[in-house]
PDB file of N, CA and C in Angstrom:
ATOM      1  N   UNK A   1      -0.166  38.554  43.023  1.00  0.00           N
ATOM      2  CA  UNK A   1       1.290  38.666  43.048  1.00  0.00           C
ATOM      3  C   UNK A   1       1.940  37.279  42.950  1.00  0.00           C
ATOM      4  N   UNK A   2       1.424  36.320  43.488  1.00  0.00           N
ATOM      5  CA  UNK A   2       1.959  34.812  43.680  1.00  0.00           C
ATOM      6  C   UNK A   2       1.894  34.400  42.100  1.00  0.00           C
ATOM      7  N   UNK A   3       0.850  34.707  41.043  1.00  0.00           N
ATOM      8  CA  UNK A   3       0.586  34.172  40.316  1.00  0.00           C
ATOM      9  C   UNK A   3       1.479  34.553  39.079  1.00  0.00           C
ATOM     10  N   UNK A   4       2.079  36.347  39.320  1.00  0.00           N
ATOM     11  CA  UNK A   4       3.125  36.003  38.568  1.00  0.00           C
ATOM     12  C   UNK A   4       4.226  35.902  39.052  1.00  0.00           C
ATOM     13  N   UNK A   5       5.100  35.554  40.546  1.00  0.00           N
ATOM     14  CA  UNK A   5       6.134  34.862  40.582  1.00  0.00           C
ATOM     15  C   UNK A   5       5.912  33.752  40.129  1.00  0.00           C
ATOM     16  N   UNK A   6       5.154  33.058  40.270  1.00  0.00           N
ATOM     17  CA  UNK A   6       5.067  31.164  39.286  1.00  0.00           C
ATOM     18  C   UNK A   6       5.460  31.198  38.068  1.00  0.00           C
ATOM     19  N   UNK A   7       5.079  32.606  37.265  1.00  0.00           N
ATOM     20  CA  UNK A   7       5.168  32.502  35.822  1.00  0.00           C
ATOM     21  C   UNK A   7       6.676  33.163  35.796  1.00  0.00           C
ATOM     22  N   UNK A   8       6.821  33.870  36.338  1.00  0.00           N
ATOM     23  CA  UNK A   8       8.207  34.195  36.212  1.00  0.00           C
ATOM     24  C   UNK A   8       9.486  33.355  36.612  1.00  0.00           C
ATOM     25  N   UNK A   9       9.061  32.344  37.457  1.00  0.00           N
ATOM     26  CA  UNK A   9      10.109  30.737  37.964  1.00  0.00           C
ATOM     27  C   UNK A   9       9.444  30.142  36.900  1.00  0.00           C
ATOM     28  N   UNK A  10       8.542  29.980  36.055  1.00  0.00           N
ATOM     29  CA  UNK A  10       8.562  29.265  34.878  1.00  0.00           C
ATOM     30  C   UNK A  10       9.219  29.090  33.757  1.00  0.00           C
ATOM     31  N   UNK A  11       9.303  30.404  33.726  1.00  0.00           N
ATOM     32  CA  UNK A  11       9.990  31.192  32.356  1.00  0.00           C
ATOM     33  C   UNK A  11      11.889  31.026  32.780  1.00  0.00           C
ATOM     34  N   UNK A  12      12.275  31.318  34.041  1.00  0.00           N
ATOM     35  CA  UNK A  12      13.030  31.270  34.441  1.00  0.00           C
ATOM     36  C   UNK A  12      13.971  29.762  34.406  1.00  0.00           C
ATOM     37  N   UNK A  13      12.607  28.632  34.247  1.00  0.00           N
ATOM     38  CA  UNK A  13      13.467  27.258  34.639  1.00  0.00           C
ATOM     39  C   UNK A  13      13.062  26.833  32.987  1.00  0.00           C
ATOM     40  N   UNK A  14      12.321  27.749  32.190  1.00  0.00           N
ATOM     41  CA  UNK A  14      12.624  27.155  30.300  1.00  0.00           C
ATOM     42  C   UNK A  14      13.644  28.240  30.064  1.00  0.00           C
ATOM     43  N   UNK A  15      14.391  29.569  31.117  1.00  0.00           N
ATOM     44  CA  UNK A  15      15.195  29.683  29.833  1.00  0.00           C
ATOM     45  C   UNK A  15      16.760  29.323  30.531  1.00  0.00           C
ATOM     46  N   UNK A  16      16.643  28.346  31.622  1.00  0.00           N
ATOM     47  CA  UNK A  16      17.954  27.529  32.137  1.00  0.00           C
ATOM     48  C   UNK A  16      17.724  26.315  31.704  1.00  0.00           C
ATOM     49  N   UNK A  17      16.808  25.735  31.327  1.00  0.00           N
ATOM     50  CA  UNK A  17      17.140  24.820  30.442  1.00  0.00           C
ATOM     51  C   UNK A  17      17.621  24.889  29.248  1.00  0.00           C
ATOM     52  N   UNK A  18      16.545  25.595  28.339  1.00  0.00           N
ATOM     53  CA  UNK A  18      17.299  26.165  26.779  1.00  0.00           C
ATOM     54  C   UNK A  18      18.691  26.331  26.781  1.00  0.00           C
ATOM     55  N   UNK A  19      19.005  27.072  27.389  1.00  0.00           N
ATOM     56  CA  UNK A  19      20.569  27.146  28.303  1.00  0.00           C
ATOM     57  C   UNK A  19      21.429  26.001  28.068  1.00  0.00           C
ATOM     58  N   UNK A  20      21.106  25.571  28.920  1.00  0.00           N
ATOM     59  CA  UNK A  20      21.968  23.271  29.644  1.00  0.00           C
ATOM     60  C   UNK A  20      21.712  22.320  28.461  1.00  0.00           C
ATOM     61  N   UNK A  21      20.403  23.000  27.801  1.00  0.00           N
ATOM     62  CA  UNK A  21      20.471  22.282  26.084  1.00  0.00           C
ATOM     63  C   UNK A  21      21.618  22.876  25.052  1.00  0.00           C
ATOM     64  N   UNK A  22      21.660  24.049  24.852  1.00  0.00           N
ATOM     65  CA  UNK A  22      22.317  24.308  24.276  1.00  0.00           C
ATOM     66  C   UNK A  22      23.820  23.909  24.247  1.00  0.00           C
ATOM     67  N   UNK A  23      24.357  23.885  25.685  1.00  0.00           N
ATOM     68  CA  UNK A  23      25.582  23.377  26.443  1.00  0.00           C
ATOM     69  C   UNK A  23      25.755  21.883  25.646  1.00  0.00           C
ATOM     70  N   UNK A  24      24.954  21.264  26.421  1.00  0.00           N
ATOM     71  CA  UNK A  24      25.143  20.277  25.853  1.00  0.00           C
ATOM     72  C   UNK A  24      25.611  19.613  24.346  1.00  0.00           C
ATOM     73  N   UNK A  25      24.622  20.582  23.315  1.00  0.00           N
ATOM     74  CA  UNK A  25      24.678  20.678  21.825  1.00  0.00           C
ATOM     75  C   UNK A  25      26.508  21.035  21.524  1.00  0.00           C
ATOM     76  N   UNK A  26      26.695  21.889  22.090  1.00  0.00           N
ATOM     77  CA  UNK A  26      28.298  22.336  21.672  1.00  0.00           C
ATOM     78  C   UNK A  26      29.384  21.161  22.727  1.00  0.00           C
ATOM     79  N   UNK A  27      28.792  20.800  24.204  1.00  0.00           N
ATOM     80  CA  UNK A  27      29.597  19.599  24.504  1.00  0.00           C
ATOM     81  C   UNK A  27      29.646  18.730  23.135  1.00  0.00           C
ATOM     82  N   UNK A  28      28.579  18.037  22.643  1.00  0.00           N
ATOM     83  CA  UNK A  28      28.696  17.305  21.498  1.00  0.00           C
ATOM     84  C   UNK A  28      29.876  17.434  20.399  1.00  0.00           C
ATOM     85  N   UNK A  29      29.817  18.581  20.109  1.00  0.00           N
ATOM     86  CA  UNK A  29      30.539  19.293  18.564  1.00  0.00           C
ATOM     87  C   UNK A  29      32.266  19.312  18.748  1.00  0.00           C
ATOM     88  N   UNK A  30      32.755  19.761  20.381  1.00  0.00           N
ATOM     89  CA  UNK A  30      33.770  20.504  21.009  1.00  0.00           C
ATOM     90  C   UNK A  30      34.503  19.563  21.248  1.00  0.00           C
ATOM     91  N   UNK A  31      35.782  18.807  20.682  1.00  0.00           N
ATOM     92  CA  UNK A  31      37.029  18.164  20.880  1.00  0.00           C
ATOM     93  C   UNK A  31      37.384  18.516  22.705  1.00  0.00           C
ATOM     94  N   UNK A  32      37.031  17.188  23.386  1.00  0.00           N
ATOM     95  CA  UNK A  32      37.232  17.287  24.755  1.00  0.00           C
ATOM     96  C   UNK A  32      38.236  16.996  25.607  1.00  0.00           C
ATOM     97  N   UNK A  33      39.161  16.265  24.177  1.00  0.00           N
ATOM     98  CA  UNK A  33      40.245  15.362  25.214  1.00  0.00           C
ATOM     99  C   UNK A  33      40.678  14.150  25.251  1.00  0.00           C
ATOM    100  N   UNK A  34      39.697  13.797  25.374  1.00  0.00           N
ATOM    101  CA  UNK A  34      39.335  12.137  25.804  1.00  0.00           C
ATOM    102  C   UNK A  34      38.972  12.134  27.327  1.00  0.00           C
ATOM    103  N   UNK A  35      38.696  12.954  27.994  1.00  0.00           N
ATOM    104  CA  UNK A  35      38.063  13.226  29.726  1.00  0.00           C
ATOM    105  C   UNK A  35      36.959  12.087  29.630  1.00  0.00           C
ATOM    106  N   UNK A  36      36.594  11.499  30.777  1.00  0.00           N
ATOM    107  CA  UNK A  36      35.452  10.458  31.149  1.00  0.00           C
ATOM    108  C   UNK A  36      34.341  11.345  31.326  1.00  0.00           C
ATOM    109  N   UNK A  37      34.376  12.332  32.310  1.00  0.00           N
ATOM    110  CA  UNK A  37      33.904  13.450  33.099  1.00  0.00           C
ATOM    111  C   UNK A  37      32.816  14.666  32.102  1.00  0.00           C
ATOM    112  N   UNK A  38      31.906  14.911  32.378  1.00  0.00           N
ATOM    113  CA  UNK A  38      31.088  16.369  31.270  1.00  0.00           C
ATOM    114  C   UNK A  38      32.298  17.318  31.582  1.00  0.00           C
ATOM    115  N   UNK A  39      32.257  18.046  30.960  1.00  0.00           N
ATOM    116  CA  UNK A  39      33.041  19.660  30.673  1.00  0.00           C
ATOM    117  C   UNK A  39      31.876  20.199  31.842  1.00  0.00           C
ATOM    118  N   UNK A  40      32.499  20.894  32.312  1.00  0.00           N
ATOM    119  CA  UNK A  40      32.000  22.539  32.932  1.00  0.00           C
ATOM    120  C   UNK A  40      31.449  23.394  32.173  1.00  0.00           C
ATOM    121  N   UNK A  41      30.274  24.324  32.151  1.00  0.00           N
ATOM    122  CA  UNK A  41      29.866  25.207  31.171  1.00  0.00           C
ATOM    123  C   UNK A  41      30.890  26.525  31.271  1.00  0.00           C
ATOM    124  N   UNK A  42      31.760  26.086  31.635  1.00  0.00           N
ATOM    125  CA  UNK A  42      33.090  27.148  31.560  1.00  0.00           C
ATOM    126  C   UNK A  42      34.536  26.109  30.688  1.00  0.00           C
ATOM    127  N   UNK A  43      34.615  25.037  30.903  1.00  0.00           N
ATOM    128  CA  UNK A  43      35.473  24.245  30.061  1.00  0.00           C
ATOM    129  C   UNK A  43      35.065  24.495  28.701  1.00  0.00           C
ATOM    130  N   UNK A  44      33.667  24.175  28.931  1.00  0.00           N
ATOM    131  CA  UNK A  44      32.977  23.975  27.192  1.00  0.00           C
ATOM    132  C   UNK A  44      33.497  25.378  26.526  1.00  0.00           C
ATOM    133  N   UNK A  45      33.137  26.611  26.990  1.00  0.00           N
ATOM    134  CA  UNK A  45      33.397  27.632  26.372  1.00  0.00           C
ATOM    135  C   UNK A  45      34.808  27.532  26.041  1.00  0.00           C
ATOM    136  N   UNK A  46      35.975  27.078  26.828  1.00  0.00           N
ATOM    137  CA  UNK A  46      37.301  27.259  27.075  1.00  0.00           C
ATOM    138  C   UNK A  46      37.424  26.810  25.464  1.00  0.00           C
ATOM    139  N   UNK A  47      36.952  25.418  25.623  1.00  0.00           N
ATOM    140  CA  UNK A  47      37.360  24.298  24.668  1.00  0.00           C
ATOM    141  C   UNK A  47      36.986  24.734  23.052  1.00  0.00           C
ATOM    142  N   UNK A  48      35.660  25.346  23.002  1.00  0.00           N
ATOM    143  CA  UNK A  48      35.043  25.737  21.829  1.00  0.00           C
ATOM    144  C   UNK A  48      35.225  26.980  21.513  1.00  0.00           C
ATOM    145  N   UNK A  49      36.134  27.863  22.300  1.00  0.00           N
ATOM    146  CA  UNK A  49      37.096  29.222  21.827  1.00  0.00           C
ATOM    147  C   UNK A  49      38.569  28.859  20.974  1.00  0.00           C
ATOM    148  N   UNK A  50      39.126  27.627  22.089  1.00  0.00           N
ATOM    149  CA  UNK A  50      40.760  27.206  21.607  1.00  0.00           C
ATOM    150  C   UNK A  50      39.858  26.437  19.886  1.00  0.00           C
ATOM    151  N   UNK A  51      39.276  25.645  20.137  1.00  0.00           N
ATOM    152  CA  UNK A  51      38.608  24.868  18.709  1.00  0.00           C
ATOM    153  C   UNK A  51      38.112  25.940  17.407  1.00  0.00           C
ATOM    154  N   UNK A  52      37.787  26.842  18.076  1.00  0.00           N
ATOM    155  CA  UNK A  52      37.255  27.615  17.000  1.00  0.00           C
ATOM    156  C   UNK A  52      38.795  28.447  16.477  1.00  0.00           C
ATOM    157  N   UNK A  53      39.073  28.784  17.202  1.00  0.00           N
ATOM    158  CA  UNK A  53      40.997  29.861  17.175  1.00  0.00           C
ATOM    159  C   UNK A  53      41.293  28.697  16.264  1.00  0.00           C
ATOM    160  N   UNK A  54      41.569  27.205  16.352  1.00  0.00           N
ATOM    161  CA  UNK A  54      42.107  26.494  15.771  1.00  0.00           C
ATOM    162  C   UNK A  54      41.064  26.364  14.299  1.00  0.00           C
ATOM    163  N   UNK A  55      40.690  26.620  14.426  1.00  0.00           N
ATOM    164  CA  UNK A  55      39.902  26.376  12.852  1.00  0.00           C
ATOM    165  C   UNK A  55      40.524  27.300  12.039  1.00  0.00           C
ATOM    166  N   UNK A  56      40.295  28.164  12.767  1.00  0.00           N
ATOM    167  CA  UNK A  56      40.412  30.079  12.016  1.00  0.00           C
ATOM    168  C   UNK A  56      41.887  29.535  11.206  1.00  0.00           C
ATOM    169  N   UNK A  57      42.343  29.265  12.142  1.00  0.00           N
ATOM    170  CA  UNK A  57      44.214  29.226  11.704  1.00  0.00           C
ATOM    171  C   UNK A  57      44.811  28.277  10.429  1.00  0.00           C
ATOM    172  N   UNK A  58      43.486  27.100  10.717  1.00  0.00           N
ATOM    173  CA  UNK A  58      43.665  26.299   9.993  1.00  0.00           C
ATOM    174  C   UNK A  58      42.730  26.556   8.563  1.00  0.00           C
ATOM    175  N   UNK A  59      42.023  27.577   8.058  1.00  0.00           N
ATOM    176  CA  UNK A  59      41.533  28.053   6.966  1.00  0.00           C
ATOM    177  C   UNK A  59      42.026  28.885   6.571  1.00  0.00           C
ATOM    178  N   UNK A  60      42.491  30.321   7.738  1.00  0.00           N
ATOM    179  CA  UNK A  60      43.574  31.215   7.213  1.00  0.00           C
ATOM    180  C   UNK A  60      44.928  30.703   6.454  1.00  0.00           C
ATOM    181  N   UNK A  61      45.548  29.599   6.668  1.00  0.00           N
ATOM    182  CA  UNK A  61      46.824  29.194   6.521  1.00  0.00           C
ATOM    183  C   UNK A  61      46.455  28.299   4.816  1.00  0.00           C
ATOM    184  N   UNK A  62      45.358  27.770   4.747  1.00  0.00           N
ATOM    185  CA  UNK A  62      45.222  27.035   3.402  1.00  0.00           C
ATOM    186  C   UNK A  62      44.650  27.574   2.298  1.00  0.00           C
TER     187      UNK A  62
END
């Protein structure tokens, strides 16, 4: 039983990383502001919903 909770906190801490990588990848991409500070993995989404809305608008319109 021990041997697969280990594998299951394994799997568990590659797929919260994959995760905090990914975050990161769209922190990169996502117009922040100019903040000193990381985004929140709730800012980031905020930021890369308003960014994406703003794209849309700005391809729909040209």
């Amino acid at each position: 039983m021990k041997k697969r909770r280990t594998a299951a906190n394994a799997r568990e801490r590659r797929r919260m990383n994959s995760l905090n990588d990914a975050f990161e990848k769209l922190r990169e991409v996502v117009p922040s502001l100019g903040s000193d500070r990381k985004l929140s993995k709730f800012e980031t989404l905020q930021m890369a919903q308003t960014y994406i809305n703003a794209l849309h608008e700005l391809v729909k319109h040209h």
